[in-house]
N, C-alpha and C. Protein backbone atom coordinates (compact mmCIF):
# COMPACT_ATOMS: atom_id res chain seq x y z
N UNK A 1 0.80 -1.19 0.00
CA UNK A 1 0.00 0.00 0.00
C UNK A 1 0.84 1.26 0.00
N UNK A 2 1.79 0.89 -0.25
CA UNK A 2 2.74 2.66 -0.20
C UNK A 2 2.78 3.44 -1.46
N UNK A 3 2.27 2.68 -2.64
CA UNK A 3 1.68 3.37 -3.66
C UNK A 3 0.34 4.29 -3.71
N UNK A 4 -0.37 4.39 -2.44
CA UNK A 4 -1.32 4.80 -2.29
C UNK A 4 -1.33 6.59 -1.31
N UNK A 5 -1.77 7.62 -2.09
CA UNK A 5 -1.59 8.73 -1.34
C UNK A 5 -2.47 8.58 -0.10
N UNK A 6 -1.58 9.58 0.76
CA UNK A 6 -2.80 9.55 2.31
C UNK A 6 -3.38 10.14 2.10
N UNK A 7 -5.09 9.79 2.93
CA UNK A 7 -6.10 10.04 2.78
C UNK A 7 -5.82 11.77 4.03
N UNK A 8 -5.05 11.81 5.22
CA UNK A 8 -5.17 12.97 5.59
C UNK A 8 -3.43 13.22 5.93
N UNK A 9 -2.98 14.19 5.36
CA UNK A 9 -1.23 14.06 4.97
C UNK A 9 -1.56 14.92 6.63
N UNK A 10 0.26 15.20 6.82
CA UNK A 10 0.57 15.05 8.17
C UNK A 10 0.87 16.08 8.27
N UNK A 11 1.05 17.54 7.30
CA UNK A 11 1.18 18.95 7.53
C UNK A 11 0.37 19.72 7.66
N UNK A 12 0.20 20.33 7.97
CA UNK A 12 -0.87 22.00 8.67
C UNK A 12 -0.46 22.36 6.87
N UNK A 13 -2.14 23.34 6.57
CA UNK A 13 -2.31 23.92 5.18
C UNK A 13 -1.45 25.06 5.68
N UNK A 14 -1.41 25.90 4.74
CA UNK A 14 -0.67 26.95 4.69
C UNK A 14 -2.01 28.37 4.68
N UNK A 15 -1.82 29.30 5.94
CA UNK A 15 -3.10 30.29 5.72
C UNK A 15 -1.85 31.55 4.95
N UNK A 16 -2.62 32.39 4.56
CA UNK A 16 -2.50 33.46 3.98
C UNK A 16 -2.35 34.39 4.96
N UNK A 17 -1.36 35.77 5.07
CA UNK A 17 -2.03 36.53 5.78
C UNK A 17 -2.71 37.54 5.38
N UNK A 18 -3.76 38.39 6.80
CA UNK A 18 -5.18 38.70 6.23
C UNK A 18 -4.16 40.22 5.56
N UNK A 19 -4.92 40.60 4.29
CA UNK A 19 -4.96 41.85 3.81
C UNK A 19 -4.62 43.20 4.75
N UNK A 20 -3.83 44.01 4.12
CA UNK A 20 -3.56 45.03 5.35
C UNK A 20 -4.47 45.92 5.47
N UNK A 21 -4.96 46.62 6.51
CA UNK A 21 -6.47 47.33 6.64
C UNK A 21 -5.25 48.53 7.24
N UNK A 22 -6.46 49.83 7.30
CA UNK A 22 -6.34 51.10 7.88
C UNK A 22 -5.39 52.09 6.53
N UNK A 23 -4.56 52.87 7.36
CA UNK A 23 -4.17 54.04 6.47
C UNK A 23 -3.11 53.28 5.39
N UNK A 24 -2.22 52.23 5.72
CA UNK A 24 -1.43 52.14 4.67
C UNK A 24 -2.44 51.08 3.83
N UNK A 25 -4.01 50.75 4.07
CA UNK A 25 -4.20 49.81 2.80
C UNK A 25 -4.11 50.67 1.41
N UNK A 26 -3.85 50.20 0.52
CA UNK A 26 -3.99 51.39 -1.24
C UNK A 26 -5.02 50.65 -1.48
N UNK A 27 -6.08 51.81 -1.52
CA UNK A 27 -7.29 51.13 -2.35
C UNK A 27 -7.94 52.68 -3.50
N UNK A 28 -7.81 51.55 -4.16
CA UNK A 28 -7.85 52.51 -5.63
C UNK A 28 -9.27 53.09 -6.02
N UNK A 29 -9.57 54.19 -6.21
CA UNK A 29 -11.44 54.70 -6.55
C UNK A 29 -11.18 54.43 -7.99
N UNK A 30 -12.59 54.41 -8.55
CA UNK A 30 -12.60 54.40 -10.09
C UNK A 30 -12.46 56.00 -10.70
N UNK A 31 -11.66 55.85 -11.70
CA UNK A 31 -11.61 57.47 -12.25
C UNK A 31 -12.83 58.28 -12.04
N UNK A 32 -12.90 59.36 -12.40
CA UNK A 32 -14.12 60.45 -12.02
C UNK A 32 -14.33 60.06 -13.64
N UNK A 33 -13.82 60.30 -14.63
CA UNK A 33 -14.53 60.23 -15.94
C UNK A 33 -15.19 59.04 -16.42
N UNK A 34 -14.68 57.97 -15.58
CA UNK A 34 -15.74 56.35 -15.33
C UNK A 34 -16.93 56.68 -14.64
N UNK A 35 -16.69 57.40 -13.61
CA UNK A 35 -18.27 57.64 -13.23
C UNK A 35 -18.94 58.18 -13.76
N UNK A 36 -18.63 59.52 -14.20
CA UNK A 36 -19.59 60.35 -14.77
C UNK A 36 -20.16 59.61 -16.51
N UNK A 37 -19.14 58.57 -16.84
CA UNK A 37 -20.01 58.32 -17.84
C UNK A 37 -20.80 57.15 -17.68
N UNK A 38 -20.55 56.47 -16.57
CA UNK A 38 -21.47 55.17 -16.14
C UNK A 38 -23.00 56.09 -15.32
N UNK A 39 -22.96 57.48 -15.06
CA UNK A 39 -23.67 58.37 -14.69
C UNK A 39 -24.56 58.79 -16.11
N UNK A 40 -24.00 58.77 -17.48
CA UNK A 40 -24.63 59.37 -18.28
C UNK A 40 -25.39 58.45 -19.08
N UNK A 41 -24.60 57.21 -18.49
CA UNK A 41 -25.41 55.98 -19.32
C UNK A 41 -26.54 55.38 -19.06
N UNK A 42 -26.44 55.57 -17.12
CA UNK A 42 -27.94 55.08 -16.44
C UNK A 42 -29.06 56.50 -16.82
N UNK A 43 -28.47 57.76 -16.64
CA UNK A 43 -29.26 58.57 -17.13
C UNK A 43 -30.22 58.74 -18.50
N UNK A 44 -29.43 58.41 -19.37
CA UNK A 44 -30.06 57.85 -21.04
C UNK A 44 -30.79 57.14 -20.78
N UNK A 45 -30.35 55.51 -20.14
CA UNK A 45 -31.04 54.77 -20.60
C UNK A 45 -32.31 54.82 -19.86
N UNK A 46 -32.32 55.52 -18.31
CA UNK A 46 -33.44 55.54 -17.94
C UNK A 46 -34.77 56.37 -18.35
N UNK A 47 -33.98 57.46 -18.88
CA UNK A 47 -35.08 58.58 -20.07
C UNK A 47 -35.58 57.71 -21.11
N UNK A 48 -34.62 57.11 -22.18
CA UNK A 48 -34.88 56.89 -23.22
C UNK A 48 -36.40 55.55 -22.81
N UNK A 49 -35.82 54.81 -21.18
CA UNK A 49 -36.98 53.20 -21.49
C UNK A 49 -38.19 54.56 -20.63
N UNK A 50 -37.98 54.89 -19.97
CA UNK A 50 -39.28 55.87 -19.07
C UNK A 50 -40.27 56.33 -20.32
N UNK A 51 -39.53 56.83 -21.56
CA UNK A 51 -40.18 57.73 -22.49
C UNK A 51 -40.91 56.74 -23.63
N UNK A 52 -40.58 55.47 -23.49
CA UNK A 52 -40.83 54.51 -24.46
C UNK A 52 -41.80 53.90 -23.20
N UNK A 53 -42.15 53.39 -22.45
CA UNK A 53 -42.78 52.68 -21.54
C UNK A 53 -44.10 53.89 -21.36
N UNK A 54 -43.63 54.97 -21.30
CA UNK A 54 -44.97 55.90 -21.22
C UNK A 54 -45.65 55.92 -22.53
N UNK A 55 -44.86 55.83 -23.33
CA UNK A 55 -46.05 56.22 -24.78
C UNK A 55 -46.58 55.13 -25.56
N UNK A 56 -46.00 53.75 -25.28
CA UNK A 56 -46.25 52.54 -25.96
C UNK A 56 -47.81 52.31 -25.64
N UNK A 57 -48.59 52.24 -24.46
CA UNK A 57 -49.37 51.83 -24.43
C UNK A 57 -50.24 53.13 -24.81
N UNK A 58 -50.33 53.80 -24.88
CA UNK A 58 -51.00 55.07 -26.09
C UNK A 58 -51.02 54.90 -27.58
N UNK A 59 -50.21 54.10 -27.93
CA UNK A 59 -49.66 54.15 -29.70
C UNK A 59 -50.48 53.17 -30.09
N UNK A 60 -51.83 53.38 -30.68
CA UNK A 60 -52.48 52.29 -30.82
C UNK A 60 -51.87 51.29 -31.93
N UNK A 61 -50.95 51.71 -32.57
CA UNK A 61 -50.85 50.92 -34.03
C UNK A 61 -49.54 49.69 -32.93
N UNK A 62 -49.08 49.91 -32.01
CA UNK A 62 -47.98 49.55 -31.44
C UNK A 62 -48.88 48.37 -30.19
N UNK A 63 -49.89 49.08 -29.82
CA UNK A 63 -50.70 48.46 -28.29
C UNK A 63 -51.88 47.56 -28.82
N UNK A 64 -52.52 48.39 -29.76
CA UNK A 64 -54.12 47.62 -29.91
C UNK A 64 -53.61 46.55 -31.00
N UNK A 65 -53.29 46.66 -31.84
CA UNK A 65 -52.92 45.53 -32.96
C UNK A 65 -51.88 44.95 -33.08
N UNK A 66 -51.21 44.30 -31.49
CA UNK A 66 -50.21 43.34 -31.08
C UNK A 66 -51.14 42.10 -31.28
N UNK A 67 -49.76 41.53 -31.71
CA UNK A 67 -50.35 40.12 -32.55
C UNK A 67 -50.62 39.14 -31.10
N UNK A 68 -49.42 39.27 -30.15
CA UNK A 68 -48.82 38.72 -28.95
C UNK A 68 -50.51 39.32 -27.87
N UNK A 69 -50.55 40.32 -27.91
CA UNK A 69 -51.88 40.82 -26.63
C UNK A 69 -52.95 40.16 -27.14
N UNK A 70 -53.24 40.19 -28.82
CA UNK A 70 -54.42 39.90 -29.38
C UNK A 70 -54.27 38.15 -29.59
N UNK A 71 -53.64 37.45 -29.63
CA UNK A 71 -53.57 36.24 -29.08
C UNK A 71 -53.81 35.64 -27.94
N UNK A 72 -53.97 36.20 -26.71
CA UNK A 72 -54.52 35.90 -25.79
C UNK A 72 -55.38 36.86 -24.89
N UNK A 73 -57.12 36.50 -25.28
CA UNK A 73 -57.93 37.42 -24.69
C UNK A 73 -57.96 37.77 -23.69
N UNK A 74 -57.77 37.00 -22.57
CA UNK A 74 -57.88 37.10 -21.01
C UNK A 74 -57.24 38.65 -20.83
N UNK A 75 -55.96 38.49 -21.51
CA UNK A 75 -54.54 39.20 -21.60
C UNK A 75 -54.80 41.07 -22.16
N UNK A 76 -55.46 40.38 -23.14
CA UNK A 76 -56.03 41.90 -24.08
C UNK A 76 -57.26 42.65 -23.75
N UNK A 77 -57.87 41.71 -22.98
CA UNK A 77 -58.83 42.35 -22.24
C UNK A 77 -58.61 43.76 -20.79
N UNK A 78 -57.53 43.05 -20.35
CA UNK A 78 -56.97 43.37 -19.14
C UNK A 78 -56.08 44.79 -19.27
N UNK A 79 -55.14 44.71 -20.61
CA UNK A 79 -54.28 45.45 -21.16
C UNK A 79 -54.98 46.61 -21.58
N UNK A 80 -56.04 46.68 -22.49
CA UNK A 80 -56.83 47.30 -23.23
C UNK A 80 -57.67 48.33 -22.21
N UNK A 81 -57.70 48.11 -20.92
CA UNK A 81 -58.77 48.94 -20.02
C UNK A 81 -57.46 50.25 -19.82
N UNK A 82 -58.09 51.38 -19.42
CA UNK A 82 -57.45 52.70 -19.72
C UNK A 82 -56.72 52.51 -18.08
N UNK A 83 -57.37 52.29 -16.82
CA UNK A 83 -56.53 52.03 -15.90
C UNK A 83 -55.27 51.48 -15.68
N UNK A 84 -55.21 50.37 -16.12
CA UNK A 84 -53.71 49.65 -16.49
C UNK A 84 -52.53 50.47 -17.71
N UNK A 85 -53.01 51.27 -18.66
CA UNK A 85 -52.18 51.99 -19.50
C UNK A 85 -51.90 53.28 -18.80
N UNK A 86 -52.62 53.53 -17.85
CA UNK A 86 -52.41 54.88 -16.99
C UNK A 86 -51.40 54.20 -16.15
N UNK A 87 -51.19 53.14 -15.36
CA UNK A 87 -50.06 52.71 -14.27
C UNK A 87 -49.40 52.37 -14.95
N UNK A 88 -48.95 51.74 -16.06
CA UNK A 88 -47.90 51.36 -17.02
C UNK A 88 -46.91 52.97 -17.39
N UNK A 89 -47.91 53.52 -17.88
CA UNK A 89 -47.02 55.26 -18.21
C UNK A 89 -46.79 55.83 -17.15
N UNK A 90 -47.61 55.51 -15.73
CA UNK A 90 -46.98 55.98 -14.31
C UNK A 90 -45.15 55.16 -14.01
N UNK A 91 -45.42 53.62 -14.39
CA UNK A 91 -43.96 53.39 -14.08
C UNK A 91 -42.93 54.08 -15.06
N UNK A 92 -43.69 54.49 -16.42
CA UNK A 92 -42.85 55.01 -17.11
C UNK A 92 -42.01 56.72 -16.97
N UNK A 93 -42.61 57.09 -15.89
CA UNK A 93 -43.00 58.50 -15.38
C UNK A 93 -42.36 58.32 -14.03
N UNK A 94 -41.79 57.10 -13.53
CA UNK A 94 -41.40 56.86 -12.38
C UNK A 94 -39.74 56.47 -12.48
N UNK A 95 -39.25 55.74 -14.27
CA UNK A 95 -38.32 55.66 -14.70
C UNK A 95 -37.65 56.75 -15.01
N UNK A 96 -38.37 57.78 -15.61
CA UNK A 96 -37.77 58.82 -15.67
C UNK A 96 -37.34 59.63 -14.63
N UNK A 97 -38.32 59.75 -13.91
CA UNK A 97 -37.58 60.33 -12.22
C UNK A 97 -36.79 59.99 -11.35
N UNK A 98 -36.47 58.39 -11.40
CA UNK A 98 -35.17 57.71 -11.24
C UNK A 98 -34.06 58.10 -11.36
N UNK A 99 -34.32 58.49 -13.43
CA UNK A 99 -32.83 59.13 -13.87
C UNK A 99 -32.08 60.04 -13.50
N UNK A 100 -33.13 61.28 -13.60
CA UNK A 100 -33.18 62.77 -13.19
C UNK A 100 -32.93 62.45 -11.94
N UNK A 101 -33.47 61.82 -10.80
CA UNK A 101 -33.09 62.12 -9.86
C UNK A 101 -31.37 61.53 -9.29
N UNK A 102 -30.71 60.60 -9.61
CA UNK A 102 -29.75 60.07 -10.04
C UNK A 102 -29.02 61.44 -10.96
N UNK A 103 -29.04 61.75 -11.70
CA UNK A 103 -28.29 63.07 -12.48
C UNK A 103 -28.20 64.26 -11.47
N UNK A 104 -29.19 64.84 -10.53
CA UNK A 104 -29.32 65.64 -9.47
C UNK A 104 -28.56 65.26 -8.44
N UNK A 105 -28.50 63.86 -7.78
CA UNK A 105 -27.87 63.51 -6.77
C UNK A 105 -26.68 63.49 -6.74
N UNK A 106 -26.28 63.22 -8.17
CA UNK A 106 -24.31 62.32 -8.54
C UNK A 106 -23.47 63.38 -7.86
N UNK A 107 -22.66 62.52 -6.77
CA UNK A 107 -21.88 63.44 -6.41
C UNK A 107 -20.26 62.72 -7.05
N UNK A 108 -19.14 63.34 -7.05
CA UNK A 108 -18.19 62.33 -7.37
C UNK A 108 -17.35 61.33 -6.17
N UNK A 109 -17.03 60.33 -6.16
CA UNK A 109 -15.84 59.71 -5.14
C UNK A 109 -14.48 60.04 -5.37
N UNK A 110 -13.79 60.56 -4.97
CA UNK A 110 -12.15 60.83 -5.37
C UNK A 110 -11.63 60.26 -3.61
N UNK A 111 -11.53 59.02 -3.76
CA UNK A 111 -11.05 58.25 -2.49
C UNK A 111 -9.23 58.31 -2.89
């Protein structure tokens, strides 16, 4: 059997030591021009889906003569009532104020 590795070998693992904390750790911030454009990108995209989510269910050629809603009545019934297209353009009205409010808030990190 001495061809056979041990099942629990006879040395202590080896630990790591822990990471250095306080003033000498270097911890690096992301550039300011990374933020501000990861800032301009949530801003777009949250205008651009807010402004598309508000007007879709208004656009009748886009809402009423979906092949997908009008395939299932339960569905198109439900969709089609003016209450539900009013809270649909509310979340869309709620995406947009997300953005804006996100564009108002951004402050920068320079750690």
């Amino acid at each position: 059997m001495t061809g056979e590795p041990q099942l629990f070998p006879d040395h202590e693992p080896t630990v790591l030591p822990p990471p250095p904390s306080g003033p000498d750790a270097t911890r690096r911030a992301t550039p300011v021009w990374l933020q501000r454009l990861s800032l301009f990108v949530l801003v777009l995209f949250c205008v651009y889906l807010g402004v598309l989510v508000m007007v879709l269910p208004w656009w009748p050629r886009i809402w009423d003569q979906n092949l997908f809603i009008l395939s299932h009545p339960t569905l198109a019934a439900i969709l089609h009532n003016g209450a539900v297209r009013g809270m649909i353009s509310g979340l869309g009205l709620l995406d947009i104020w997300i953005g804006i409010s996100e564009a108002v808030h951004y402050r920068d990190y320079r750690g």
